[in-house]
C-alpha atoms as a PDB file:
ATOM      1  CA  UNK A   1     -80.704 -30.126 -56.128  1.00  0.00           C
ATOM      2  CA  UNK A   2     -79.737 -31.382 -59.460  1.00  0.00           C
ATOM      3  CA  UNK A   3     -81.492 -29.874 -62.716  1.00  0.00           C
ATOM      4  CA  UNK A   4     -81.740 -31.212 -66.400  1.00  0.00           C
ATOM      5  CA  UNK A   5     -81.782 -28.403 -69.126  1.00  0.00           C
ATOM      6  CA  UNK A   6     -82.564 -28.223 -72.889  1.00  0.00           C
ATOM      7  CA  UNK A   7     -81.440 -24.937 -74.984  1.00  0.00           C
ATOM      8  CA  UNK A   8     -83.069 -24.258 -77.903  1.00  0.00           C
ATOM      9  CA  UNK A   9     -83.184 -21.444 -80.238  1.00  0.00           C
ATOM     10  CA  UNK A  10     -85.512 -19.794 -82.674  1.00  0.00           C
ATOM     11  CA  UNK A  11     -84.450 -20.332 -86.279  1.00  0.00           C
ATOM     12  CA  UNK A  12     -87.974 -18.667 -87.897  1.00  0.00           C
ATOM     13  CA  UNK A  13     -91.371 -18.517 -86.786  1.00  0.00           C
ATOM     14  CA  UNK A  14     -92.315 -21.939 -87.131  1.00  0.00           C
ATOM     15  CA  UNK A  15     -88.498 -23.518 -87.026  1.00  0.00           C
ATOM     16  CA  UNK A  16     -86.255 -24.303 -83.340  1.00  0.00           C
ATOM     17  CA  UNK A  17     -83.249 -25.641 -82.763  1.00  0.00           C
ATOM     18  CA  UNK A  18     -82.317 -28.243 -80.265  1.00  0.00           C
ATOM     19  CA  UNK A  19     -79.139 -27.024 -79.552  1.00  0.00           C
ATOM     20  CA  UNK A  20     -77.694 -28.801 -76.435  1.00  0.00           C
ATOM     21  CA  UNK A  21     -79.454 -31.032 -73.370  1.00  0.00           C
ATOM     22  CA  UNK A  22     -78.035 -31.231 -70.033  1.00  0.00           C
ATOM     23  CA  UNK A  23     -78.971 -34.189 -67.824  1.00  0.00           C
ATOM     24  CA  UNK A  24     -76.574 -34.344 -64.340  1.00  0.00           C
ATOM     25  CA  UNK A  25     -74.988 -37.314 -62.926  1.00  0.00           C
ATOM     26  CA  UNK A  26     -77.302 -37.399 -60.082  1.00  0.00           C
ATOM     27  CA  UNK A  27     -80.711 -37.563 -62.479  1.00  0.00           C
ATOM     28  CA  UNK A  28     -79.023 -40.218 -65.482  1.00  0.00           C
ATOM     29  CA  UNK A  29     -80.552 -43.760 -66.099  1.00  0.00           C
ATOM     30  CA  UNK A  30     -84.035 -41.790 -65.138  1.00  0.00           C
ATOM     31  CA  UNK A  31     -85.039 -41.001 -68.560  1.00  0.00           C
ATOM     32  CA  UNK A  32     -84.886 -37.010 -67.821  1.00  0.00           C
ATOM     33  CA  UNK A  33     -83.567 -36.093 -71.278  1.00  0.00           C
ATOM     34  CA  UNK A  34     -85.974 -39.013 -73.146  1.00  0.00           C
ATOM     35  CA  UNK A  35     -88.757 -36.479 -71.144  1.00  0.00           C
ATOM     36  CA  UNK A  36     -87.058 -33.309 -71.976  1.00  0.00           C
ATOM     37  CA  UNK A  37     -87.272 -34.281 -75.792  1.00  0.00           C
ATOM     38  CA  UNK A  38     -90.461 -35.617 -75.601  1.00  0.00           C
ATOM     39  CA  UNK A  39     -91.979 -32.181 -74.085  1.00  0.00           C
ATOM     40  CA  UNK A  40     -89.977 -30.451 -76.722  1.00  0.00           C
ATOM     41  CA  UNK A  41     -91.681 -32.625 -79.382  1.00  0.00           C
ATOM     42  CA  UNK A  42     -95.392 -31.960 -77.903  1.00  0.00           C
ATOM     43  CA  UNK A  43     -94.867 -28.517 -77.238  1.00  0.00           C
ATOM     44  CA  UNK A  44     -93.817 -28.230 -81.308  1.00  0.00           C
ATOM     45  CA  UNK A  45     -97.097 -30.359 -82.572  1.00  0.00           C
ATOM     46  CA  UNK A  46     -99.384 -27.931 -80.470  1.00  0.00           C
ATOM     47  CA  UNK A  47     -97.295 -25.448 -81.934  1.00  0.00           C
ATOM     48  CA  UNK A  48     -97.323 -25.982 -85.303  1.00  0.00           C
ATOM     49  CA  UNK A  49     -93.678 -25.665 -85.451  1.00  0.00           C
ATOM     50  CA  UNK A  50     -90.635 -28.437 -86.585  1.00  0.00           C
ATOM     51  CA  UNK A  51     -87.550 -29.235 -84.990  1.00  0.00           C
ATOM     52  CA  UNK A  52     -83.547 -29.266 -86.451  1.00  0.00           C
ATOM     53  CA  UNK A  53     -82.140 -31.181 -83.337  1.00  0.00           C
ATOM     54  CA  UNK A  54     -78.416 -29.936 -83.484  1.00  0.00           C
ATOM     55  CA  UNK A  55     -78.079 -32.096 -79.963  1.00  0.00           C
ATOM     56  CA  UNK A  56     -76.614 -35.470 -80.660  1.00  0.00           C
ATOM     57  CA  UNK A  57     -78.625 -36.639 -77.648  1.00  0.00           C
ATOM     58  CA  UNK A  58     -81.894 -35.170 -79.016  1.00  0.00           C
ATOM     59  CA  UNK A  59     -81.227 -36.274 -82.123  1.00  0.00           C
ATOM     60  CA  UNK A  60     -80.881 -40.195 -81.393  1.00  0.00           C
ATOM     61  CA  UNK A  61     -83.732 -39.915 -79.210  1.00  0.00           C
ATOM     62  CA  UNK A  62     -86.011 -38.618 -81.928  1.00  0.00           C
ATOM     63  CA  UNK A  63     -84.615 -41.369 -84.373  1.00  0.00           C
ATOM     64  CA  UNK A  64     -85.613 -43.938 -81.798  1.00  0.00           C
ATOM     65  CA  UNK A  65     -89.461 -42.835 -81.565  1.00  0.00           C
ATOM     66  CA  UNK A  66     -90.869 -43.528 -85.005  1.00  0.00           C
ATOM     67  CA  UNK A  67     -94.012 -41.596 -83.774  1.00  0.00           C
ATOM     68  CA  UNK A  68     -92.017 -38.212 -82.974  1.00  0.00           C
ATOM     69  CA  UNK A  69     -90.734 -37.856 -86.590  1.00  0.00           C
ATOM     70  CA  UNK A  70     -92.958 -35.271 -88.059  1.00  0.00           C
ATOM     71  CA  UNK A  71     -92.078 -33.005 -86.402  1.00  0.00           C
ATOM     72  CA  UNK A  72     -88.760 -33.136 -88.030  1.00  0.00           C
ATOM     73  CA  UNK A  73     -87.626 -30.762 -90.789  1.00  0.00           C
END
């Protein structure tokens, strides 16, 4: 069974860092890591918390939504 991962890490209480996403071979083209983002994105809003996406991949795909930029710092 393949698995897609995200680490993150706390960088304050209200501040996380995307620091790496992980999609296998076997799950790419499926839009795993768009979902992985976009989780990481809702879980912040309900949060209350912003995001420094280290992750190149997390950090295009939050450039690409318009709508997930506030939760940028």
């Amino acid at each position: 069974m393949a698995t897609a991962e995200m680490a993150y890490s706390r960088a304050g209480r209200k501040l996380i860092n995307i620091d790496h996403t992980e999609v296998p071979a076997a799950l790419r083209g499926r839009k795993v890591g768009e979902r992985l983002v976009r989780q990481a994105v809702e879980d912040a809003r309900r949060e209350g918390i912003t995001i420094i996406p280290l992750c190149p991949f997390a950090k295009t795909q939050i450039e690409r939504h318009a709508e997930w930029q506030d939760v940028l710092r």
